[in-house]
Every structure is written in structure tokens, then in C-alpha cells.
C-alpha atoms as a PDB file:
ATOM      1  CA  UNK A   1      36.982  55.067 -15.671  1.00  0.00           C
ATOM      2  CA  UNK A   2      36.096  51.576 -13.843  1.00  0.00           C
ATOM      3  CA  UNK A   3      38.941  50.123 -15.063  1.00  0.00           C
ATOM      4  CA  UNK A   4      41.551  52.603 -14.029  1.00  0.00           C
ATOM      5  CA  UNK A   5      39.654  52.546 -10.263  1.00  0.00           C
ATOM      6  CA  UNK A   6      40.133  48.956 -10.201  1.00  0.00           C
ATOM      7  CA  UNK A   7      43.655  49.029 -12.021  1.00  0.00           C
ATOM      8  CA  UNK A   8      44.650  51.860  -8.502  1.00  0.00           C
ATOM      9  CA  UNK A   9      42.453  49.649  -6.313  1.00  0.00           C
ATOM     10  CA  UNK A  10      44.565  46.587  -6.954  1.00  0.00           C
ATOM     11  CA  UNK A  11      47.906  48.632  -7.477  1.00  0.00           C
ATOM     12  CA  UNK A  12      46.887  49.541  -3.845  1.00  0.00           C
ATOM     13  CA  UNK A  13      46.644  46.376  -2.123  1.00  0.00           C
ATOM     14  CA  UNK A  14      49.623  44.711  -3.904  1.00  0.00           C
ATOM     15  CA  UNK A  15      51.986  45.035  -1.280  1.00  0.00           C
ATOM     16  CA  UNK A  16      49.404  44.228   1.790  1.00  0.00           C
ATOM     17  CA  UNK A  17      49.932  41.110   3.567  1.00  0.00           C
ATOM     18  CA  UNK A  18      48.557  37.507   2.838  1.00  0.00           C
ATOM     19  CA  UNK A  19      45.631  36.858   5.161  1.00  0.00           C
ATOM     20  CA  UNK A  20      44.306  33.736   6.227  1.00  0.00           C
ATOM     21  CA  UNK A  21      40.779  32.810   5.280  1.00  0.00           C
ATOM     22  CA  UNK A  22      38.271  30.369   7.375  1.00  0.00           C
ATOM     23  CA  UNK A  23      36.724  28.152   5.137  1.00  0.00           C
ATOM     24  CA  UNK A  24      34.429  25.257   5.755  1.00  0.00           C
ATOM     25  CA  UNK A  25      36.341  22.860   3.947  1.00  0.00           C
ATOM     26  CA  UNK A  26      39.232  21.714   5.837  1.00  0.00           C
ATOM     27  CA  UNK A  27      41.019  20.194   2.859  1.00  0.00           C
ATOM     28  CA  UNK A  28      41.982  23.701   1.737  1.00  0.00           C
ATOM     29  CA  UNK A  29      44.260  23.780   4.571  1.00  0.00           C
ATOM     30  CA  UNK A  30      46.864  21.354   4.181  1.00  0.00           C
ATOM     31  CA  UNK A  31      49.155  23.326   3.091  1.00  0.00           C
ATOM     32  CA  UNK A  32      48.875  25.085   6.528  1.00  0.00           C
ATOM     33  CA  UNK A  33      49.901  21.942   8.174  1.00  0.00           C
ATOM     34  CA  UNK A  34      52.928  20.071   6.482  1.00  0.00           C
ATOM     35  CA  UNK A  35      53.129  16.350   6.942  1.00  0.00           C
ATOM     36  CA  UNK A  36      54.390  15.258  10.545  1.00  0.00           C
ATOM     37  CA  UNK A  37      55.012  18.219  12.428  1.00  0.00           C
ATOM     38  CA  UNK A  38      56.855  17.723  16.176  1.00  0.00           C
ATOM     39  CA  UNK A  39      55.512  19.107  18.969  1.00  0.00           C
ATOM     40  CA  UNK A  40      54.644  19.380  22.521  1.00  0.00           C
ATOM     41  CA  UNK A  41      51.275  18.918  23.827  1.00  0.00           C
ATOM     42  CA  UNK A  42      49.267  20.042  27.161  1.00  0.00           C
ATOM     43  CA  UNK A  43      45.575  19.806  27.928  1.00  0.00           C
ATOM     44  CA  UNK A  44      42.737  21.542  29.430  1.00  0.00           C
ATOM     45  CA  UNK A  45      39.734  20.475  30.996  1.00  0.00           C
ATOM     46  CA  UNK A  46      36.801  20.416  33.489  1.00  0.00           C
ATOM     47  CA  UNK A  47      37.862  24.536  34.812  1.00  0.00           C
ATOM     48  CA  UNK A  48      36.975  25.602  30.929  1.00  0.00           C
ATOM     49  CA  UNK A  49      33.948  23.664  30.632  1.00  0.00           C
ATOM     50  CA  UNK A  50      31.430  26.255  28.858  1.00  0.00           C
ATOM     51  CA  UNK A  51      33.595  29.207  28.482  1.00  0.00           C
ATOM     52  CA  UNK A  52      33.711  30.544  25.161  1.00  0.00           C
ATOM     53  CA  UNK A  53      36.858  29.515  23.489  1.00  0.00           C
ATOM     54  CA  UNK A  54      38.228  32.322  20.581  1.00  0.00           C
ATOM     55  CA  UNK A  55      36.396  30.386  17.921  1.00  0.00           C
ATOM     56  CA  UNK A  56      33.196  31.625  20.068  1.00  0.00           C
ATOM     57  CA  UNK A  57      32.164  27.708  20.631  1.00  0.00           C
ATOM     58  CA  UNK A  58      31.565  26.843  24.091  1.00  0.00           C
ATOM     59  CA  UNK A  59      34.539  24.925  25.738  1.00  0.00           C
ATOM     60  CA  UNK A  60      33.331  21.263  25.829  1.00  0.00           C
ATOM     61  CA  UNK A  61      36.330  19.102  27.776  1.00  0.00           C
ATOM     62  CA  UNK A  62      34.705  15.978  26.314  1.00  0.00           C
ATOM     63  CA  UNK A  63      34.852  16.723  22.393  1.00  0.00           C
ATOM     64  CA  UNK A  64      38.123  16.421  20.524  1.00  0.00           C
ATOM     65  CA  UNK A  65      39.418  19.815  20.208  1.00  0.00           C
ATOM     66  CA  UNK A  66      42.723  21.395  20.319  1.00  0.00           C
ATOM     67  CA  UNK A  67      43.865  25.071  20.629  1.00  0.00           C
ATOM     68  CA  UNK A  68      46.968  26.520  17.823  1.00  0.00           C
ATOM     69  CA  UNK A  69      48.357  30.132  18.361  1.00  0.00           C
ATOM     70  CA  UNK A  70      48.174  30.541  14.241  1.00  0.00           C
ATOM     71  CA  UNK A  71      46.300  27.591  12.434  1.00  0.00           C
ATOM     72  CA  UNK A  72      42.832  28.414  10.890  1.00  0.00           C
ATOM     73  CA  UNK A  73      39.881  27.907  13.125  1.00  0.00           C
ATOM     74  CA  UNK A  74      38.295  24.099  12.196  1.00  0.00           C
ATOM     75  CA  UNK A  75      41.830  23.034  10.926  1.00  0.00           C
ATOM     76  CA  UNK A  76      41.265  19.178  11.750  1.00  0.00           C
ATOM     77  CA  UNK A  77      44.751  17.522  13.058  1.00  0.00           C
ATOM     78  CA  UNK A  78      45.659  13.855  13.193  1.00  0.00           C
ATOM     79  CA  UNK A  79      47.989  14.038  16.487  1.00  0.00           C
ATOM     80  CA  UNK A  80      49.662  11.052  16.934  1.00  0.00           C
ATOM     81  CA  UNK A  81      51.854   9.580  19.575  1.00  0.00           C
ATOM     82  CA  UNK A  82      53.527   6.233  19.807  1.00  0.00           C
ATOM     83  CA  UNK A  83      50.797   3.990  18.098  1.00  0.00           C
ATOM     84  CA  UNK A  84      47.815   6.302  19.201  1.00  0.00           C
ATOM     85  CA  UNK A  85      46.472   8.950  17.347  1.00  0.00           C
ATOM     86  CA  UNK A  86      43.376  11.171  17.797  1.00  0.00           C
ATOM     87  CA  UNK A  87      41.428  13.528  15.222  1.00  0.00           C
ATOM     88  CA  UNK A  88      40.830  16.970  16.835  1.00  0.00           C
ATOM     89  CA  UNK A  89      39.598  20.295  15.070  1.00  0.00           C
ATOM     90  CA  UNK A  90      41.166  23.445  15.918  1.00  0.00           C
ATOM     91  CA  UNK A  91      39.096  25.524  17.743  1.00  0.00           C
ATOM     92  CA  UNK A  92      40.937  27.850  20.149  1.00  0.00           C
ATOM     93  CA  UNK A  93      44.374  29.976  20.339  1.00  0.00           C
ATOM     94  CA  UNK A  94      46.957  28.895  22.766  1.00  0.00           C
ATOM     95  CA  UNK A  95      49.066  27.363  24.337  1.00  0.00           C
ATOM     96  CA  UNK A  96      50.833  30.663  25.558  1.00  0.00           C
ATOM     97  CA  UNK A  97      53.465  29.066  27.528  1.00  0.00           C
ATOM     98  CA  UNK A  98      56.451  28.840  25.681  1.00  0.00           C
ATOM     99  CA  UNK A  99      57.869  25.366  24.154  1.00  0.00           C
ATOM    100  CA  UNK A 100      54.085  23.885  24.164  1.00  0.00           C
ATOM    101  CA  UNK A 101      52.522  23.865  20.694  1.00  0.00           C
ATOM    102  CA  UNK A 102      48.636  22.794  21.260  1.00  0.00           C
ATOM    103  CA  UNK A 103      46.660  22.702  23.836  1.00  0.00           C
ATOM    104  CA  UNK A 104      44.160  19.534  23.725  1.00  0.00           C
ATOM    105  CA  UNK A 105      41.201  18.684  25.145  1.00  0.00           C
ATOM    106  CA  UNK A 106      41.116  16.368  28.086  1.00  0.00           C
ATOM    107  CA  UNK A 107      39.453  14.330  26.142  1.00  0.00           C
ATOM    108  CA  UNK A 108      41.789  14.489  22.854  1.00  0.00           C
ATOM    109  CA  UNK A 109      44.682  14.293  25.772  1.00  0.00           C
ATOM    110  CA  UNK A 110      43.745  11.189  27.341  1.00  0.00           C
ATOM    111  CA  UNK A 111      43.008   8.866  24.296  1.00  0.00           C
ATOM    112  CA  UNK A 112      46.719   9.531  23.766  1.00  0.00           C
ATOM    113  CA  UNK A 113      48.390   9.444  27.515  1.00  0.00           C
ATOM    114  CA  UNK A 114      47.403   9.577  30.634  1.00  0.00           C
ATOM    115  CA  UNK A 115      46.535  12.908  31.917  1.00  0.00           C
ATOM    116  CA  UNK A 116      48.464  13.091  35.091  1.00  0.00           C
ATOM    117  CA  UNK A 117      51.686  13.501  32.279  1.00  0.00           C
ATOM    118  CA  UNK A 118      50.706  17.142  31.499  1.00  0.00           C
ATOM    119  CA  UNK A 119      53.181  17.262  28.649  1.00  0.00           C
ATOM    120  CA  UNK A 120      53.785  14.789  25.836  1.00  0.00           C
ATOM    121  CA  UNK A 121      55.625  14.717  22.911  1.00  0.00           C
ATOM    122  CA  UNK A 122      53.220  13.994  19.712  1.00  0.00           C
ATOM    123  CA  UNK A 123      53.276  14.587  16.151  1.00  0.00           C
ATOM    124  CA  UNK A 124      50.584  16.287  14.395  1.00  0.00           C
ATOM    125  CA  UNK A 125      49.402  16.634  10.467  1.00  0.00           C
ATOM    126  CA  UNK A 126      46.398  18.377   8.254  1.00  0.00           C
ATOM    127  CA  UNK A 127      43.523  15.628   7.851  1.00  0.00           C
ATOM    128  CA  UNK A 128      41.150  16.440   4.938  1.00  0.00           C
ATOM    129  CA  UNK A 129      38.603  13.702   5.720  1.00  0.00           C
ATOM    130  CA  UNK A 130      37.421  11.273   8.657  1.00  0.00           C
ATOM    131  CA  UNK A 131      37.423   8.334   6.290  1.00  0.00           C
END
């Protein structure tokens, strides 16, 4: 009898969706992120400062953090332009305006350009480690 409820259970779900699942180890999610991905980046700051973001952490303008509309929450990028590069860790959605593709913090933002830009073009790629 088990086996025939778990042989319907599983017949069941077969044609579901995939859904992503958070897990603590960021390595699992390369895949998600395929080398070298182009992009545009924004960046928000000081008007955010403690609001929750959708991970539920507290917007902090000074920590190197970057909002994705789809990437797993504590994805960690490499976002590079030029010959600078910053680590950040996905931990909000956005950007919602169209032809932007993450939103970093001010403080991600300006190790790369200077703020008053608004907009640069980076590239960005899964890191597994901080080595």
C-alpha cells in the first residue's frame, strides 16, 4: 500500500515545475550564474538604510550587497568592471526598471565607479569562495 501512495505521490508531482532552493552553500549555485554574464548596474543607498530588503535583512548601504529579480538569495557575485571587481551577495529583488540587471549597494557601486554615473556597464559571475 505505501508503495503504490508514493508510486501516485511522485506520478503526481512529475510534471510540476523546478523550484529553486536556498541553500547555505553558495557553491551549489554556479550553475545559476554562468561565467561572465553582461549587464547593467545601478545602486541604492543612504534612503534604504534599515528597511527590510526581500531577503528580510535590514538594508545596510555600507555592506556589499546587490539585488537580482531571479538569483537565489546569498548567491555571492564577482562583478567586475574595467580592472575593478567587487564580491557582493545577493540579497534583494530588483532592479525593476527595465534594461538594469542588479541593483548594488552604494558601497558595492562605488568601489567600482563613481556614484554620480548611476549606470555602468559590468560583468558579473557565481563565486564559490572568498579565497
Amino acid at each position: 500500500m505505501r508503495i503504490l501512495f508514493l508510486t501516485l505521490l511522485l506520478a503526481g508531482c512529475a510534471n510540476e515545475p523546478q523550484v529553486a532552493i536556498y541553500v547555505s552553500d553558495p557553491s551549489y549555485l554556479l550553475a545559476e550564474v554562468p561565467a561572465e554574464n553582461p549587464g547593467v548596474a545601478s545602486w541604492y543607498g543612504e534612503r534604504y538604510r534599515g528597511r527590510p530588503t526581500a531577503s528580510g535583512e535590514l538594508f545596510d548601504p555600507g555592506a556589499m550587497t546587490a539585488a537580482h529579480r531571479t538569483l537565489p538569495f546569498g548567491t555571492r557575485l564577482l562583478v567586475k568592471r574595467g580592472s575593478k571587481s567587487v564580491v557582493v551577495t545577493v540579497n534583494d529583488r530588483g532592479p525593476f526598471v527595465p534594461g538594469r540587471d542588479l541593483d548594488l549597494s552604494w558601497a558595492a557601486f562605488q568601489k567600482l565607479a563613481d556614484p554620480d554615473l548611476g549606470l555602468i556597464e559590468v560583468t558579473f559571475v557565481g563565486v564559490s569562495s572568498l579565497k
